[in-house]
N, C-alpha and C. Protein backbone atom coordinates (compact mmCIF):
# COMPACT_ATOMS: atom_id res chain seq x y z
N UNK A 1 -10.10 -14.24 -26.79
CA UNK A 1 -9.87 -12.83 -27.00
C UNK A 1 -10.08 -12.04 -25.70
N UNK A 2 -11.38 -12.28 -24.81
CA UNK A 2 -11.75 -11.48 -23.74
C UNK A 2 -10.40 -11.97 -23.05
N UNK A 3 -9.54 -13.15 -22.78
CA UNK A 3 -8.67 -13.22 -22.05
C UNK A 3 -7.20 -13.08 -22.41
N UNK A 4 -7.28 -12.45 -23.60
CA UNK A 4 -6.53 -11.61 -23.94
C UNK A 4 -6.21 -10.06 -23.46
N UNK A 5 -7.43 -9.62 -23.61
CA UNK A 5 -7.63 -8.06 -23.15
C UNK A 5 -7.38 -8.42 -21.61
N UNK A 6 -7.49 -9.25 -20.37
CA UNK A 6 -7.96 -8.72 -19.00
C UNK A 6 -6.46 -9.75 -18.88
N UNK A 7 -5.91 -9.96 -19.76
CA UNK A 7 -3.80 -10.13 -18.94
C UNK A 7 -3.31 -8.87 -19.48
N UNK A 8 -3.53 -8.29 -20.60
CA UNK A 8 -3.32 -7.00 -20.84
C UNK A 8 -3.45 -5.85 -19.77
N UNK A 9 -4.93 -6.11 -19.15
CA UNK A 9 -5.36 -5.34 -18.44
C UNK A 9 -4.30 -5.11 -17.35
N UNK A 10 -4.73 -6.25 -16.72
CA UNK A 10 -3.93 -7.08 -16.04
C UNK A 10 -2.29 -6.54 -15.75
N UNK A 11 -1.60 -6.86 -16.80
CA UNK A 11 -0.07 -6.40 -16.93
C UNK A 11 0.11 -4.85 -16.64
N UNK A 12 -1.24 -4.22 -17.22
CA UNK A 12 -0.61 -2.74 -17.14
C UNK A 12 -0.71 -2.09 -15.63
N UNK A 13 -2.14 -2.76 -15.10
CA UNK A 13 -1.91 -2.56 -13.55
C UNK A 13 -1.04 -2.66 -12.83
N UNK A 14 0.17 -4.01 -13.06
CA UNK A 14 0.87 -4.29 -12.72
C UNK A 14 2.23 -3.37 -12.39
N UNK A 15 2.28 -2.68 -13.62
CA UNK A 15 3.81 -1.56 -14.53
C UNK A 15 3.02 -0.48 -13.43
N UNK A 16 1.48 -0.11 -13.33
CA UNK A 16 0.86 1.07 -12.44
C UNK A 16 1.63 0.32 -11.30
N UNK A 17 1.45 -0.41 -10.71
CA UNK A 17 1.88 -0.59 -8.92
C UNK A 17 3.50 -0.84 -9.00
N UNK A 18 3.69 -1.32 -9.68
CA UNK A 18 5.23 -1.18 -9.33
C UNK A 18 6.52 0.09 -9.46
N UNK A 19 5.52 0.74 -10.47
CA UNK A 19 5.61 2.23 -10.36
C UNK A 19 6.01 3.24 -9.67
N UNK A 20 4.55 2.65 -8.76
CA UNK A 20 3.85 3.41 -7.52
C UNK A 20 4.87 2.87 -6.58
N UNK A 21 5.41 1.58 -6.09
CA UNK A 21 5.67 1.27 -4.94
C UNK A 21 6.97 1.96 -5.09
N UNK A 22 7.68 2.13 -6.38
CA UNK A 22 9.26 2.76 -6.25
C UNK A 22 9.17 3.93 -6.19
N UNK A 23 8.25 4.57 -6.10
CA UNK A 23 8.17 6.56 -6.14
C UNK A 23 8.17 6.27 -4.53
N UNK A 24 7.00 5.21 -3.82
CA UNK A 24 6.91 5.22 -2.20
C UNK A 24 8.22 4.87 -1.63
N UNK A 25 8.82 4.17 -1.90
CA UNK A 25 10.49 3.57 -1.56
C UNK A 25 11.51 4.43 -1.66
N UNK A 26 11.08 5.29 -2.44
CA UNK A 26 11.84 6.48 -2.98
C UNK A 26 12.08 7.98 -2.17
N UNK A 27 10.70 8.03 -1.74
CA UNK A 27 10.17 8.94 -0.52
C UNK A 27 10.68 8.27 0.63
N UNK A 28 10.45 7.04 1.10
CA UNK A 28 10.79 6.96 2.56
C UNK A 28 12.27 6.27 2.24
N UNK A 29 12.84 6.65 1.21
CA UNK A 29 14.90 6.61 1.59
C UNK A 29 14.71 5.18 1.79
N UNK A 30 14.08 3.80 1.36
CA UNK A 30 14.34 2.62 1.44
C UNK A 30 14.49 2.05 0.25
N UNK A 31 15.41 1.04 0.33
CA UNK A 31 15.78 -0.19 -0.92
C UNK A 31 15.49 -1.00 -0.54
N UNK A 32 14.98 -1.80 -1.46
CA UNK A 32 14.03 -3.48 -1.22
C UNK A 32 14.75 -4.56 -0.52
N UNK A 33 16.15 -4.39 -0.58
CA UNK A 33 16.83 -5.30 -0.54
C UNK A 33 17.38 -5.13 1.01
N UNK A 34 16.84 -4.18 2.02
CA UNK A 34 16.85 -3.97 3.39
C UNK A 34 16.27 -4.92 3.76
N UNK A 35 14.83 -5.39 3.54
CA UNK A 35 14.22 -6.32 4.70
C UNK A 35 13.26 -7.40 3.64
N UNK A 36 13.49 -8.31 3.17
CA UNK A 36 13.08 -9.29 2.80
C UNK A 36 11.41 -9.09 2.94
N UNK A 37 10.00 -9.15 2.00
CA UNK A 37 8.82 -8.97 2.40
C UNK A 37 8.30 -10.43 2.47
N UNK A 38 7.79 -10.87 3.47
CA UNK A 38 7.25 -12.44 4.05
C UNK A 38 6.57 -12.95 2.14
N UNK A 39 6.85 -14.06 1.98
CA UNK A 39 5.87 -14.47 0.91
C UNK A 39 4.46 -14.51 1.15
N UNK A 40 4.37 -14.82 2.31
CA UNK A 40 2.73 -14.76 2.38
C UNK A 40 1.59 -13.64 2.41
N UNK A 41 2.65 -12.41 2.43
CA UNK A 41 2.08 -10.95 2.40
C UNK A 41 2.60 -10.24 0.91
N UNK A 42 3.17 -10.58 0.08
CA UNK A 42 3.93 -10.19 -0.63
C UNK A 42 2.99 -10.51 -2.36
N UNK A 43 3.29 -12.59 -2.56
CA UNK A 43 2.51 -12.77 -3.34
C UNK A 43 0.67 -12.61 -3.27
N UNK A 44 -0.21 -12.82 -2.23
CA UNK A 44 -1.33 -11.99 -2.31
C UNK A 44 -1.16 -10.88 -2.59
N UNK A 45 -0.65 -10.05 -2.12
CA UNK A 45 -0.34 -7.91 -2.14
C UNK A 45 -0.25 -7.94 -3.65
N UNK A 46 0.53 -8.58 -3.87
CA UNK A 46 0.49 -8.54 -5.71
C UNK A 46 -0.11 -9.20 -6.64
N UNK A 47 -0.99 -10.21 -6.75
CA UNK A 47 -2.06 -10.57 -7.10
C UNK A 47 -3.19 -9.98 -6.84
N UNK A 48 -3.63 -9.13 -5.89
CA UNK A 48 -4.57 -8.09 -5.62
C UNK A 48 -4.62 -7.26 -6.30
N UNK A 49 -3.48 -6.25 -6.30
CA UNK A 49 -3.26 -5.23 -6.44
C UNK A 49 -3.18 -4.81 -7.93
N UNK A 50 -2.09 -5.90 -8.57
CA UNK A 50 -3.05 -6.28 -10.21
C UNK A 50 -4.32 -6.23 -10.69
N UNK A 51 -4.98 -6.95 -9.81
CA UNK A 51 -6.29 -6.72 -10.31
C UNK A 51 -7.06 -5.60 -10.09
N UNK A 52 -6.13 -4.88 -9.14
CA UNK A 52 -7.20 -3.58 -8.88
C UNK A 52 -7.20 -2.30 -9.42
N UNK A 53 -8.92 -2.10 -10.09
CA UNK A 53 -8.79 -0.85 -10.94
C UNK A 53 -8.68 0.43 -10.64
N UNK A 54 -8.54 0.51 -8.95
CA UNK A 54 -8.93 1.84 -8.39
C UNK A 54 -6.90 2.62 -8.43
N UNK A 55 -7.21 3.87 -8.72
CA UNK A 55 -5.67 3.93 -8.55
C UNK A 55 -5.33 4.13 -6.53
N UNK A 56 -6.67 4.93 -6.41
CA UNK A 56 -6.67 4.99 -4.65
C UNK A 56 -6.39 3.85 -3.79
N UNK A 57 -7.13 2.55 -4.52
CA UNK A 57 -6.88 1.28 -3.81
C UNK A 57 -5.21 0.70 -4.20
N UNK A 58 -5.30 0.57 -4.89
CA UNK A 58 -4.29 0.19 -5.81
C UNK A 58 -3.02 0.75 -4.78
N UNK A 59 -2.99 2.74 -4.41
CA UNK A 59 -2.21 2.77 -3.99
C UNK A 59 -1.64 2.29 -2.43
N UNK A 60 -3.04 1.82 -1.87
CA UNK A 60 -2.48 1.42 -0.58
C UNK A 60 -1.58 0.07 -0.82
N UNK A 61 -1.83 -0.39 -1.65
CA UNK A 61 -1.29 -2.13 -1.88
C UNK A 61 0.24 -1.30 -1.60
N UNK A 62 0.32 -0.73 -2.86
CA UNK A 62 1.71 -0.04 -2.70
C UNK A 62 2.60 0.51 -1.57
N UNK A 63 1.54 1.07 -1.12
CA UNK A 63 1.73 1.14 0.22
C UNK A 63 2.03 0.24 1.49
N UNK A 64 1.32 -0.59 1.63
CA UNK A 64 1.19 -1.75 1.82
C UNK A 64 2.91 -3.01 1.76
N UNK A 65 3.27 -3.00 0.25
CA UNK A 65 4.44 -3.55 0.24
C UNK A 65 5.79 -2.53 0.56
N UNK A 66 5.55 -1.45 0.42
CA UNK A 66 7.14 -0.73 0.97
C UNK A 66 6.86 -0.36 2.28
N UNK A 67 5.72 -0.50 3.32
CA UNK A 67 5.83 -0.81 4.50
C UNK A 67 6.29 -2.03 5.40
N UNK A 68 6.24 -3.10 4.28
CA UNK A 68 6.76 -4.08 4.43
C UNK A 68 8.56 -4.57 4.18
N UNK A 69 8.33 -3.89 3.32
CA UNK A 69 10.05 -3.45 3.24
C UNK A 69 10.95 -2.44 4.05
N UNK A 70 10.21 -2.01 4.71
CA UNK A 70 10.98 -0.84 6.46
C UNK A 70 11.18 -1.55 7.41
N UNK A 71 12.32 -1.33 7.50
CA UNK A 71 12.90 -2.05 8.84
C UNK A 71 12.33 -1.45 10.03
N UNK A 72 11.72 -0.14 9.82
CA UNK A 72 11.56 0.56 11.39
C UNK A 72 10.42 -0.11 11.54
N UNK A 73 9.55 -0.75 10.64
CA UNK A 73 8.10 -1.17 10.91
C UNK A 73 8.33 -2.91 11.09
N UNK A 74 9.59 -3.33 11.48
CA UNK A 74 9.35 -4.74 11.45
C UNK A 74 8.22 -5.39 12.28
N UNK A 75 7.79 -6.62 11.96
CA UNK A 75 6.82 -6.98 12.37
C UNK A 75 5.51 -6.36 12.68
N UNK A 76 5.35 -5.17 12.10
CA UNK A 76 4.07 -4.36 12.50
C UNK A 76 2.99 -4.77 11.34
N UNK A 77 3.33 -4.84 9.84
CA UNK A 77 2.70 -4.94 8.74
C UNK A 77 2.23 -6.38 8.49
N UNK A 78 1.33 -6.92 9.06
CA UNK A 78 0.71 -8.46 9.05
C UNK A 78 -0.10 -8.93 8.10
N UNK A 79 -0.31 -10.14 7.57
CA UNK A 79 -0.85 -11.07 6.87
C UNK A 79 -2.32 -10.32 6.65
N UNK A 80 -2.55 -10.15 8.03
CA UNK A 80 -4.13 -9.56 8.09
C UNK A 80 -4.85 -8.62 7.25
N UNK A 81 -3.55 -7.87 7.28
CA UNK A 81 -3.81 -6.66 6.36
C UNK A 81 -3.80 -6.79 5.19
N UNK A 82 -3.72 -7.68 4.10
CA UNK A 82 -4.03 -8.40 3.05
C UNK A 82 -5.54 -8.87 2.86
N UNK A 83 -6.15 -9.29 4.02
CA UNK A 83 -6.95 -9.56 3.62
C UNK A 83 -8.34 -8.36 3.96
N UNK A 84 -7.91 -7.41 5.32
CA UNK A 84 -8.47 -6.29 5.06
C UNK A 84 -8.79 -5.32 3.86
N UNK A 85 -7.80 -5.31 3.40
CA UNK A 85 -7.40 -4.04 1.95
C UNK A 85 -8.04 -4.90 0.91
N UNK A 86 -8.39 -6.18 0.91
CA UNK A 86 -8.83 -7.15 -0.43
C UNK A 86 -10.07 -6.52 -0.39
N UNK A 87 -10.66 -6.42 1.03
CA UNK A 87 -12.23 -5.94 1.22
C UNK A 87 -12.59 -4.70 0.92
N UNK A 88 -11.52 -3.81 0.62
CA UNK A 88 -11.90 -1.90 0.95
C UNK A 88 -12.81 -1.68 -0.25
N UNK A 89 -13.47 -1.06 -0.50
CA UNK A 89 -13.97 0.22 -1.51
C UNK A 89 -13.20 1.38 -1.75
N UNK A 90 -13.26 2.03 -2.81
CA UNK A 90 -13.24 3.53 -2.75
C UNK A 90 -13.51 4.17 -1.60
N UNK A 91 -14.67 4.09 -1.60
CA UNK A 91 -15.38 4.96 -0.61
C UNK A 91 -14.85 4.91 1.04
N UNK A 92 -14.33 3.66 1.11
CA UNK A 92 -13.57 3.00 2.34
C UNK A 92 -12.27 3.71 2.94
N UNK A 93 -11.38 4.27 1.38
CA UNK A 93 -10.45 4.61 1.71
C UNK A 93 -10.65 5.81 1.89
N UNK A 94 -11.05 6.61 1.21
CA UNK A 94 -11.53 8.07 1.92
C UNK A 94 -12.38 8.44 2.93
N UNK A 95 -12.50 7.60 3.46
CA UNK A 95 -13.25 7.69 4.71
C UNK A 95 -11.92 7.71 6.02
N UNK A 96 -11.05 6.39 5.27
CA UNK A 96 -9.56 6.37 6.03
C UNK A 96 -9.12 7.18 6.39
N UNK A 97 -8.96 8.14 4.68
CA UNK A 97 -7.94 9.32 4.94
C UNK A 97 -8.40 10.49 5.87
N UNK A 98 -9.52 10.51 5.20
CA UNK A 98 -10.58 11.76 6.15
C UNK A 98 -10.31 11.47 7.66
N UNK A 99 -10.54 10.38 8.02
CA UNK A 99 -9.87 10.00 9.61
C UNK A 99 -8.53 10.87 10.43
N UNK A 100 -7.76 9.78 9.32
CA UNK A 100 -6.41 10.13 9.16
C UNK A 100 -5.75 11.30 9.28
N UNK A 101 -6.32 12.41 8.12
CA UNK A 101 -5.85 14.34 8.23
C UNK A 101 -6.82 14.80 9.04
N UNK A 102 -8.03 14.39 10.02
CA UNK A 102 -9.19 15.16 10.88
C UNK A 102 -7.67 14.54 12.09
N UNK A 103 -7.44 13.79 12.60
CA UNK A 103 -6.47 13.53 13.70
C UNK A 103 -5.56 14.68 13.58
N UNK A 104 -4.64 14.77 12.46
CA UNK A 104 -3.47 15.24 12.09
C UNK A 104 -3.62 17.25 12.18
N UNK A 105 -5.42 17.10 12.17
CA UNK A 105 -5.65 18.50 12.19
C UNK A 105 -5.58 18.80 14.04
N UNK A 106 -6.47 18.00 14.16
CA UNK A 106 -6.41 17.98 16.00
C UNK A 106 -5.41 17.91 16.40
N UNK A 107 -4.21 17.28 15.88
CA UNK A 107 -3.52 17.00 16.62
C UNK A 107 -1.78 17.87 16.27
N UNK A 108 -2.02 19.18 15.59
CA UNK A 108 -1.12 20.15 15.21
C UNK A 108 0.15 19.91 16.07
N UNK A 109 0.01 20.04 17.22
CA UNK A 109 1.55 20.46 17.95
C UNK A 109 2.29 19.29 17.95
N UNK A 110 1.77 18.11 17.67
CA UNK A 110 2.30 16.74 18.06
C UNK A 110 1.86 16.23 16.53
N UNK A 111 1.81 16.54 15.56
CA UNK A 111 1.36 15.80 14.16
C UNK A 111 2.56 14.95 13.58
N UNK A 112 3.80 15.82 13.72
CA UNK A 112 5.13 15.25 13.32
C UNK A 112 5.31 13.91 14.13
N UNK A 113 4.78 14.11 15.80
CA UNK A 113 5.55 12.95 16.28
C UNK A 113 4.62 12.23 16.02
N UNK A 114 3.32 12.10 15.93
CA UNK A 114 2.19 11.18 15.70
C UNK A 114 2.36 10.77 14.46
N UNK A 115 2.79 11.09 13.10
CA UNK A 115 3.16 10.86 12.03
C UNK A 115 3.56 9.67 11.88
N UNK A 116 5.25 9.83 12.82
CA UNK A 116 6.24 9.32 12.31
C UNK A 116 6.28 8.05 13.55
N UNK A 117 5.25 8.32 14.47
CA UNK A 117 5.05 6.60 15.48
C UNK A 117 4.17 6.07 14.66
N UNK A 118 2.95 6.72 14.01
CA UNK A 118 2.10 5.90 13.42
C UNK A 118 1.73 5.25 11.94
N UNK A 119 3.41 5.61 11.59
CA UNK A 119 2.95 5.84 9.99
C UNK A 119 1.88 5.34 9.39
């Protein structure tokens, strides 16, 4: 029964990230079928990301695979980063972001071009 409920669980995380990754694909004007995502970054990213209850974490996975699907980012999105994001917390990623918009504040006149080199 308990392993009943946690493929349930399980599945619905699943319908959450795949969701998520087509609203992100959707925003950055890409179709999946542009750049092939490596299997070795692809099936971990989604076995993770299933299991994960955070929607914050959850959304980097998402993140994560339609960066992998941009051609402008070829070869930038690595294996590594699978196993980084396996490690994050909550608390991890908002610490990210906080990073992330404190730059974007400093960095006003040039935010667009820093944006869009660093996605």
């Amino acid at each position: 029964m308990a392993s009943d409920k946690l493929k349930y669980m399980r599945f619905e995380r699943a319908v959450r990230l795949a969701n998520r990754y087509n609203e992100i694909m959707a925003q950055r004007g890409l179709n999946s079928s542009e750049q092939p995502v490596p299997p070795k970054i692809a099936l971990p990213a989604i076995e993770q990301a299933s299991l994960e209850e955070n929607d914050d974490l959850q959304d980097l996975w998402a993140n994560l695979l339609a960066s992998a699907h941009d051609p402008s980012l070829n070869d930038v999105v690595r294996s590594a980063f699978v196993d980084i994001l396996k490690q994050m917390e909550t608390v991890d990623v908002h610490i990210l972001n906080f990073v992330y918009s404190d730059i974007l504040k400093r960095n006003i006149p040039h935010a667009e071009e820093w944006k869009t080199k660093h996605r």
